[in-house]
Protein backbone atom coordinates (compact mmCIF):
# COMPACT_ATOMS: atom_id res chain seq x y z
CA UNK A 1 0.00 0.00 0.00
CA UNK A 2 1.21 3.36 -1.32
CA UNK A 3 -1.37 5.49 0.82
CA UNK A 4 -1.91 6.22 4.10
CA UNK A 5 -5.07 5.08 5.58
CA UNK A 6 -6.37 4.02 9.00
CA UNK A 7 -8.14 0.87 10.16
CA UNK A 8 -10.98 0.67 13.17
CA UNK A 9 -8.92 -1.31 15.74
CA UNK A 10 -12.48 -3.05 16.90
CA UNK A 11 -15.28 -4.24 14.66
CA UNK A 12 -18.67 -2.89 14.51
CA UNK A 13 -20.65 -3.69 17.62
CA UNK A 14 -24.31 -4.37 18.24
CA UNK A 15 -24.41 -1.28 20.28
CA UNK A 16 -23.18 0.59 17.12
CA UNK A 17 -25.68 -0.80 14.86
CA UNK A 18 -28.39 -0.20 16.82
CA UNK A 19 -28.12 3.44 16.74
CA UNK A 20 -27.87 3.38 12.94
CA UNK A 21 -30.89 1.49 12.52
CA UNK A 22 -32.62 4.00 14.87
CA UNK A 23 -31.21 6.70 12.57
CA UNK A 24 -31.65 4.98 9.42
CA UNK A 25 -34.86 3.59 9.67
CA UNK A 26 -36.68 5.76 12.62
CA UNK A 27 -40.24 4.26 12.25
CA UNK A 28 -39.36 0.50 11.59
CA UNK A 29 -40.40 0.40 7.63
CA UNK A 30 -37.20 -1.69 7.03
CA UNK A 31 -37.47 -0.34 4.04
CA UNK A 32 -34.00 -0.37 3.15
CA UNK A 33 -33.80 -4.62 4.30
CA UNK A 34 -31.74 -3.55 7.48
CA UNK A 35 -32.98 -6.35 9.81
CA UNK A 36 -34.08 -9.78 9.19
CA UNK A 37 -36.66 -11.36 11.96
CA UNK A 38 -33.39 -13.89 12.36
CA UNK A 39 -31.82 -11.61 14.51
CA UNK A 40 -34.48 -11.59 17.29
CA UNK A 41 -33.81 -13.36 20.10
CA UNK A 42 -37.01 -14.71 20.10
CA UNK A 43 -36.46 -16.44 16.58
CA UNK A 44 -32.77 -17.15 17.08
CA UNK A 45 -31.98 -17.48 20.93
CA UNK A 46 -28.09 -18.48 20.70
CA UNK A 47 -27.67 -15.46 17.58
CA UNK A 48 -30.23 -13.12 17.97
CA UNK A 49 -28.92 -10.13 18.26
CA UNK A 50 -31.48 -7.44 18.13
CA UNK A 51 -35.04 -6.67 19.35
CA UNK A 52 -37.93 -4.86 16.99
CA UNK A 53 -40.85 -3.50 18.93
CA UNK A 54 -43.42 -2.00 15.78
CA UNK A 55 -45.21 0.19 18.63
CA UNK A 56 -42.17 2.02 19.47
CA UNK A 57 -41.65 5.53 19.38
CA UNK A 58 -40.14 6.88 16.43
CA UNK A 59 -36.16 6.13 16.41
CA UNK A 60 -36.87 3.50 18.80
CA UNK A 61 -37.82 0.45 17.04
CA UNK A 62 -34.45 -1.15 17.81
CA UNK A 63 -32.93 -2.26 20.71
CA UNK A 64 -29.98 -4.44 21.99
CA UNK A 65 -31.14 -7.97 22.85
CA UNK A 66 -29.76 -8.30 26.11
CA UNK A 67 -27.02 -5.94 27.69
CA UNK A 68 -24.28 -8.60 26.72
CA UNK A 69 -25.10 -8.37 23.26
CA UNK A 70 -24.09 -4.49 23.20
CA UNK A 71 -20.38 -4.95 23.16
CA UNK A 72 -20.40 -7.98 20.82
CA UNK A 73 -19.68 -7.92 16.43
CA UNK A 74 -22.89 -7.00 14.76
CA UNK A 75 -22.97 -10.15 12.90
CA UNK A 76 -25.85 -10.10 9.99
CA UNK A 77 -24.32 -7.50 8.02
CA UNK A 78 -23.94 -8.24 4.02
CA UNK A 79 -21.76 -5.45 1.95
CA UNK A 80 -25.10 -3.09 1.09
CA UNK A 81 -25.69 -2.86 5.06
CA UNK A 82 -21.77 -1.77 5.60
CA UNK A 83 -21.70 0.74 2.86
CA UNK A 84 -25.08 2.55 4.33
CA UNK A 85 -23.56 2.24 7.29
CA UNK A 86 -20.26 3.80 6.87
CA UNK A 87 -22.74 6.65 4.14
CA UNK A 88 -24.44 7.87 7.51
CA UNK A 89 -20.80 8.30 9.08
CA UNK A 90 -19.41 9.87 6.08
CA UNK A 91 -22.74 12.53 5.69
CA UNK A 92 -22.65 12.86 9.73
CA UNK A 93 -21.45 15.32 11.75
CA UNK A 94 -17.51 14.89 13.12
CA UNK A 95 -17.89 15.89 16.77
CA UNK A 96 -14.18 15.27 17.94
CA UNK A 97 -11.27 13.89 16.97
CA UNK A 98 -8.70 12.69 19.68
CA UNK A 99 -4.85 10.92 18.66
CA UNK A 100 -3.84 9.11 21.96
CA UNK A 101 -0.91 6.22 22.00
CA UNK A 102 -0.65 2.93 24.03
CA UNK A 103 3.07 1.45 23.39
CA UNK A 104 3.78 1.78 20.24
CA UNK A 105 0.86 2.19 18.70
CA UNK A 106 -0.69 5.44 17.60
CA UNK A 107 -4.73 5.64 17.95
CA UNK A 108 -7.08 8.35 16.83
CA UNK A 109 -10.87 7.98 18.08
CA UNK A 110 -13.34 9.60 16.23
CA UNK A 111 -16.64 10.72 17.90
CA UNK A 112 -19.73 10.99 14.94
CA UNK A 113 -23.31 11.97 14.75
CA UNK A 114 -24.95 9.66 12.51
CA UNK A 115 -26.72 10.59 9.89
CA UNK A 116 -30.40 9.59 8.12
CA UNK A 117 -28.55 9.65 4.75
CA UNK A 118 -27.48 6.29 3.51
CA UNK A 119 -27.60 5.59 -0.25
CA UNK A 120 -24.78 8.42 -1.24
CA UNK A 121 -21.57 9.26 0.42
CA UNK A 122 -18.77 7.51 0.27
CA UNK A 123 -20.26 4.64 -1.68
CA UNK A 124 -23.00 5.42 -4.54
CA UNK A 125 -25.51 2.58 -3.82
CA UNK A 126 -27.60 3.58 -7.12
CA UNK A 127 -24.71 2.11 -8.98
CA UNK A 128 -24.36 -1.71 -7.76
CA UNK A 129 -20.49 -1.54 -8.48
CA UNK A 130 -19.85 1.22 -6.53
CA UNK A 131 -16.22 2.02 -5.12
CA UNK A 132 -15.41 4.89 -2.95
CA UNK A 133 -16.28 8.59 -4.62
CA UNK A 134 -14.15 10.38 -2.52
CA UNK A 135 -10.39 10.73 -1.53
CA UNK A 136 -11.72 11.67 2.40
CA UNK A 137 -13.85 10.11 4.86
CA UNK A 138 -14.88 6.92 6.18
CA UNK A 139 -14.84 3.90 4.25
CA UNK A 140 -14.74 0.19 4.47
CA UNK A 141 -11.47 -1.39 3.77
CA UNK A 142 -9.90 -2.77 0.75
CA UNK A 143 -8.42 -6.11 0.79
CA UNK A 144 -5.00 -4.81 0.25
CA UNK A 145 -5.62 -2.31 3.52
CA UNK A 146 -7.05 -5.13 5.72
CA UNK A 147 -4.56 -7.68 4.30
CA UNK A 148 -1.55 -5.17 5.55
CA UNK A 149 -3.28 -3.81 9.30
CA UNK A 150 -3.75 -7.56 9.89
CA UNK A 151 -0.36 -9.64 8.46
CA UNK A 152 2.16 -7.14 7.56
CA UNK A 153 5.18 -6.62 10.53
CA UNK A 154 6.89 -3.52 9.81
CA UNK A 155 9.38 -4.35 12.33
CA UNK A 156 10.28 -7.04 9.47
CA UNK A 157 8.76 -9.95 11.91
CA UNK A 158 7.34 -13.24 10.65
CA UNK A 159 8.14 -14.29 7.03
CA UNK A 160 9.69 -11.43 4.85
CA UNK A 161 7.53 -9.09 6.96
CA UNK A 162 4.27 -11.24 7.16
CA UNK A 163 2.81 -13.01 9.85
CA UNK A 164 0.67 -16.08 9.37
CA UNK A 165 -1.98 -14.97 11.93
CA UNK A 166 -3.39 -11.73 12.53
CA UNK A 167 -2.24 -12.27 16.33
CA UNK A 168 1.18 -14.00 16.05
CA UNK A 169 4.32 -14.47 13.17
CA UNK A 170 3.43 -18.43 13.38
CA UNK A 171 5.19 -20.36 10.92
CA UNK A 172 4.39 -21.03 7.17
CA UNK A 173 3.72 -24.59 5.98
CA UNK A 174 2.93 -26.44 9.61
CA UNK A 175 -0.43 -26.69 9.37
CA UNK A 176 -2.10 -25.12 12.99
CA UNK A 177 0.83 -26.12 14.73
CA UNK A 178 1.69 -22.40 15.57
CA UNK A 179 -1.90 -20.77 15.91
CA UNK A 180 -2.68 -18.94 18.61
CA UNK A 181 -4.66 -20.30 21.51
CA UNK A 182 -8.85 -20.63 21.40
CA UNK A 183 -10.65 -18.10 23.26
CA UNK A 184 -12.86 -19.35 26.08
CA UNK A 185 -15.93 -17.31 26.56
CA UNK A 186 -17.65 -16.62 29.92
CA UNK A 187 -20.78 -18.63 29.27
CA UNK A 188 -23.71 -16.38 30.25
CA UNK A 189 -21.78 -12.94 28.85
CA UNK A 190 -19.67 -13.90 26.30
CA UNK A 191 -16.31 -12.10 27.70
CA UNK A 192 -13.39 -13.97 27.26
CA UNK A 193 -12.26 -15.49 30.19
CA UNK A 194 -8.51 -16.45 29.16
CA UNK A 195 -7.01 -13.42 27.75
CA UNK A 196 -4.04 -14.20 30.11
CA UNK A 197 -3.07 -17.11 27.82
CA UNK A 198 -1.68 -14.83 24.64
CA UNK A 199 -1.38 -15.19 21.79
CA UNK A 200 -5.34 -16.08 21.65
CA UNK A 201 -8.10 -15.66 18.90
CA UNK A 202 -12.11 -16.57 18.94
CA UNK A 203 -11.55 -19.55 16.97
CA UNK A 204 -12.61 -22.91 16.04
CA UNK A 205 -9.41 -24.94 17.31
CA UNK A 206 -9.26 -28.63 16.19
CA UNK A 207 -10.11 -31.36 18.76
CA UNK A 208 -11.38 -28.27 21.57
CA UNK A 209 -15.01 -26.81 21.88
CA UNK A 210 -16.30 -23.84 20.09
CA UNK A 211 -16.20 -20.37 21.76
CA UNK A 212 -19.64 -20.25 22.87
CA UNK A 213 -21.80 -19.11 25.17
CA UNK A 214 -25.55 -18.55 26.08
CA UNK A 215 -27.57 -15.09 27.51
CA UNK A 216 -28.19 -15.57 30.86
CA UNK A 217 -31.84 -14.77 30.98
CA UNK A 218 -32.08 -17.33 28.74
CA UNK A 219 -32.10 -21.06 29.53
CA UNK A 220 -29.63 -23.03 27.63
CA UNK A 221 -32.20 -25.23 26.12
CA UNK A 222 -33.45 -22.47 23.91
CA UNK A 223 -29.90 -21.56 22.93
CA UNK A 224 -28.85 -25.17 22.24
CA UNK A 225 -32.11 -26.28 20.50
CA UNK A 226 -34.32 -23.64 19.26
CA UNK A 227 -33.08 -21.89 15.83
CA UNK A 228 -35.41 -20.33 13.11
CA UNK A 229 -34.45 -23.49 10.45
CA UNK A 230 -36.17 -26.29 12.05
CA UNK A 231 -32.84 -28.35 12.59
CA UNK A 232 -32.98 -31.03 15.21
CA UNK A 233 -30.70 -30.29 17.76
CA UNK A 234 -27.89 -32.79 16.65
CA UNK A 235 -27.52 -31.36 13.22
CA UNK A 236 -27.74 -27.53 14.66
CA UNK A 237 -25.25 -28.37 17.34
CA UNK A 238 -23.04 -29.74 14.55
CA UNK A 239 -23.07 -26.54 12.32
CA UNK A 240 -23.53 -23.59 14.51
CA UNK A 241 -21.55 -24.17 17.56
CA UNK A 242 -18.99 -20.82 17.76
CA UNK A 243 -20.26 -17.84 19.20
CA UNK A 244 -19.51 -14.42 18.90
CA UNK A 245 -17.22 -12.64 21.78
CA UNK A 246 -16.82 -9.51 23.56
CA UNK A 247 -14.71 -7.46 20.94
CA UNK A 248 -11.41 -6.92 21.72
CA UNK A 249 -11.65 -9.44 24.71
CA UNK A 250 -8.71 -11.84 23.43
CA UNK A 251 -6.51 -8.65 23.64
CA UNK A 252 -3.57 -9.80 21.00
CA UNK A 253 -3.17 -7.08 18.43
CA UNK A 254 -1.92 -7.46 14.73
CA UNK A 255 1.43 -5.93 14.02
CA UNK A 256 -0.23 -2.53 13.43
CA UNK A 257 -2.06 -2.68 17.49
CA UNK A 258 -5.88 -3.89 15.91
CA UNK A 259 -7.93 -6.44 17.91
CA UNK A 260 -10.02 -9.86 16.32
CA UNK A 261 -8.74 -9.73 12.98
CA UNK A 262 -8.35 -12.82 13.28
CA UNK A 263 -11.48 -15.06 14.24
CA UNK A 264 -14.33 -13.90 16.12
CA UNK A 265 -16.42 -12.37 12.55
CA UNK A 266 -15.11 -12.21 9.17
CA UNK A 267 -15.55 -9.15 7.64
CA UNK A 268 -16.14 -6.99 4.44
CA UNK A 269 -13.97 -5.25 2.12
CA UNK A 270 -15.10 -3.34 -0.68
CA UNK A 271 -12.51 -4.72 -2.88
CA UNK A 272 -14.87 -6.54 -6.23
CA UNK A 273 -13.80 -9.56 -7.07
CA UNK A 274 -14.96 -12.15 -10.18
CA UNK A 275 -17.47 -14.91 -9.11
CA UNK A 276 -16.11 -18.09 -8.37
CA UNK A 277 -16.63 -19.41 -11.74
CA UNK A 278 -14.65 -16.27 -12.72
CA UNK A 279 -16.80 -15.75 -15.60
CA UNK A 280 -19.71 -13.03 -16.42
CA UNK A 281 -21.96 -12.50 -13.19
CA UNK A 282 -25.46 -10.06 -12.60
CA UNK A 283 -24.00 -10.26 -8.88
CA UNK A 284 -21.75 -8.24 -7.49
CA UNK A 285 -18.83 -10.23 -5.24
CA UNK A 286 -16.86 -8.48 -2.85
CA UNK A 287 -13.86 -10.18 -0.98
CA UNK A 288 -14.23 -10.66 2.64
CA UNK A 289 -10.89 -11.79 5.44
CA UNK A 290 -10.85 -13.06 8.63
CA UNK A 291 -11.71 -16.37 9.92
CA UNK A 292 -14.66 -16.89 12.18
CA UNK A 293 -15.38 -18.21 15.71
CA UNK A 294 -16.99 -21.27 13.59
CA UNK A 295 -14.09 -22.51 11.93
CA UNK A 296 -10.52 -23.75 12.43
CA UNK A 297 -7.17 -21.71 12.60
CA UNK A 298 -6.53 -21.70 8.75
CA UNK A 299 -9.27 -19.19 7.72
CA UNK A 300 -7.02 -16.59 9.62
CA UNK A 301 -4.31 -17.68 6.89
CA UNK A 302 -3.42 -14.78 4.54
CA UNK A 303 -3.96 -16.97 2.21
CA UNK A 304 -7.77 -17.54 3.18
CA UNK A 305 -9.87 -15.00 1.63
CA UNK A 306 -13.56 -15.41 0.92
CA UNK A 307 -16.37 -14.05 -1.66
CA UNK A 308 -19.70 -13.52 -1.76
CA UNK A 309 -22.02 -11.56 -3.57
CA UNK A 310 -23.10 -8.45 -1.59
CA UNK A 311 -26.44 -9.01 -1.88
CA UNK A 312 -26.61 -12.68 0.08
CA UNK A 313 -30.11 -12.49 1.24
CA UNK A 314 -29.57 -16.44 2.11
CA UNK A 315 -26.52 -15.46 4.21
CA UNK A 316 -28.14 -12.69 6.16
CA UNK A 317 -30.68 -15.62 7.31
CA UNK A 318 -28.35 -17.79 8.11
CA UNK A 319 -25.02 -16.79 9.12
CA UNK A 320 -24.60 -14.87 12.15
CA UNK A 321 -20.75 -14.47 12.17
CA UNK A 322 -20.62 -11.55 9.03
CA UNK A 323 -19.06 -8.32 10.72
CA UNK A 324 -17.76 -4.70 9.57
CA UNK A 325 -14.35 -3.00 10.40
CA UNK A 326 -14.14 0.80 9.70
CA UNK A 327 -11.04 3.01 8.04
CA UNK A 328 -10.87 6.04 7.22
CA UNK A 329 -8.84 7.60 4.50
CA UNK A 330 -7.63 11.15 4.31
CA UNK A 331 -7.63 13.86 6.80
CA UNK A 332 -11.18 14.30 8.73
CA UNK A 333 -11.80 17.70 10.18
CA UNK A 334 -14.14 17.65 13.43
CA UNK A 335 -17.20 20.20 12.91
CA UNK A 336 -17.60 19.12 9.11
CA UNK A 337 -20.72 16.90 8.13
C-alpha cells in the first residue's frame, strides 16, 4: 500500500448498529432490508442479536437484545448494510477527533453523529459496483488495507515481513501447529475469560469446543435447540456451535495494534472480485478476510480469503458471524458533516 489510511482497531458492535438502525430507519419500515426477523432473540436465541418492537416511538424500534449483546460484532451484516452504514458516518457530523498512544501504537478515536442519509456518500448505492467517490472520509477497507493492518510486521517480523496470523508471526507450511490459543468465553456474557493465555483468537481450534456461550436470561435449552431453520438439535449443534465474543476481549493485536482480525467475525472489504466461476456474473462479489469463531485456525491464513455476492439475502438468514471493520482515508476535520 502506497497510501496512508487508518483501520478501526475493533469491529462494529451491536451497540453501534443499533443506533444506525434508529437513525436509518426511525419508524421501523425496514425499508432499506436492514434487519431480518433472524436476529431476534425470540427467533434465534443463541444469535439473535437485536429486538424490533413496531409500537415504538419513532427512532426506537431497535434495541440491543440483552445488555451482553451491546459490546459484541454485529454479525448479519452483508456489503449493502456496511456501505449505508459507513454513508451515515461519512454525511454525519464529526464531533471530535482525539490521537492518543498505548506502546507503540498510535490511535485516533473519532466521535460521529450519525446521519439519516445512507444511499450516497462515500459509496454510490444507485450504482451496484460502486467504489469509494471520494479521496476523504470513512470507508470500508480494501483487501489490500485489511490484508496489511492484519499480516504485515513492519518491524520485518514473521516471514519477509508477514505473519501467518493476525495475532502472532506463526510459521508457514505447519499446518495449525503455531496458531494462537482458542478463546474461552464466559458462558452467560460472552467475555473472554482467558485473555491471560496470549497469543489467543475466537476460533474454532481442532479437537477443543467452540467459543460459545448462552444469555443468561435465557435457559440453555433455547440456545442449544431452538433456531429459526427447524434443525434437530444434533444437526444444529453440529453446524452452529462458535459464538460471537466480547470485541477486543482476546486482547492480542496485529502488528499494526488492531484487535479480532483474526477469528471472532469475518468481515467486508469493498474490494470486487470475479465470481467463483470467474466468468460473467449479474451479482456483485466483494472479498471478505478473517476467519470466524466457527471454523478452524486456517481461515485466519493470509492466504484464506472469501467471496460472496453483496447481496446474500440467504446469508443474512443464516449466518450470524458476518461483521464490519471501519477506516478512514484522508484527513477528517471535526465540525464538518
Amino acid at each position: 500500500m502506497r497510501h496512508r489510511y487508518e483501520i478501526g482497531q475493533l469491529e462494529v458492535t451491536v451497540g453501534q448498529w443499533v443506533a444506525f438502525l434508529n437513525t436509518a430507519d426511525p419508524d421501523g419500515g425496514n425499508r432499506l432490508g436492514l434487519y431480518d426477523g433472524t436476529e431476534s432473540p425470540s427467533e434465534w436465541p443463541k444469535y439473535g442479536q437485536i429486538n424490533f418492537s413496531p409500537s415504538a416511538a419513532s427512532g426506537s424500534h431497535y434495541s440491543v437484545a440483552f445488555p451482553e449483546w451491546a459490546d459484541k460484532p454485529y454479525g448479519f451484516a452483508n456489503f449493502l448494510r456496511a456501505a449505508r452504514f459507513v454513508n451515515s458516518l461519512y454525511n454525519g457530523r464529526l464531533i471530535s477527533k482525539r490521537s492518543s498512544g498505548n506502546g507503540r501504537f498510535d490511535y485516533v478515536t473519532y466521535q460521529v453523529r450519525l446521519s439519516a442519509r445512507t444511499e450516497r456518500g462515500m459509496y454510490d448505492l444507485a450504482r451496484p459496483k460502486t467504489t469509494r467517490t471520494h479521496r476523504t472520509g470513512f470507508v470500508l477497507p480494501s483487501q489490500d488495507e485489511w490484508i496489511k493492518a492484519a499480516y504485515y510486521d513492519p518491524r520485518g517480523g514473521g516471514t519477509y515481513s508477514y505473519w501467518k496470523y493476525p495475532t502472532n508471526p506463526g510459521v508457514f507450511g505447519d499446518g495449525a501447529a503455531t496458531a494462537p490459543n482458542p478463546s474461552v468465553l464466559n458462558p452467560t456474557t460472552g467475555d473472554v475469560t482467558n485473555a491471560a493465555t496470549q497469543p489467543l483468537a475466537s476460533y474454532h481450534a481442532d479437537g477443543k469446543p467452540a467459543p460459545t456461550w448462552c444469555p443468561g436470561q435465557l435457559q440453555p435449552d433455547a440456545c442449544s435447540t431452538v433456531n429459526p431453520f427447524g434443525l434437530d438439535p444434533n444437526t444444529y449443534a453440529q453446524v452452529y456451535q462458535g459464538s460471537l465474543g466480547t470485541v477486543g476481549g482476546a486482547r492480542t493485536t496485529s502488528p499494526w495494534g488492531t484487535l479480532d482480525q483474526g477469528g471472532n467475525a469475518v468481515e467486508w472489504t469493498d474490494t470486487i472480485t470475479a465470481p467463483p466461476s470467474g466468468r460473467g456474473s449479474l451479482r456483485v462479489w466483494r472479498r471478505l478476510h478473517g476467519g470466524i469463531s466457527n471454523a478452524p485456525a486456517f481461515q485466519m491464513w493470509p492466504s484464506a480469503v472469501g467471496l460472496q455476492p453483496q447481496d446474500n439475502v440467504f446469508y443474512n438468514h443464516t449466518y450470524p458471524w458476518l461483521g464490519i471493520r471501519i477506516g478512514v482515508i484522508g484527513d477528517l476535520t471535526p465540525g464538518k458533516s
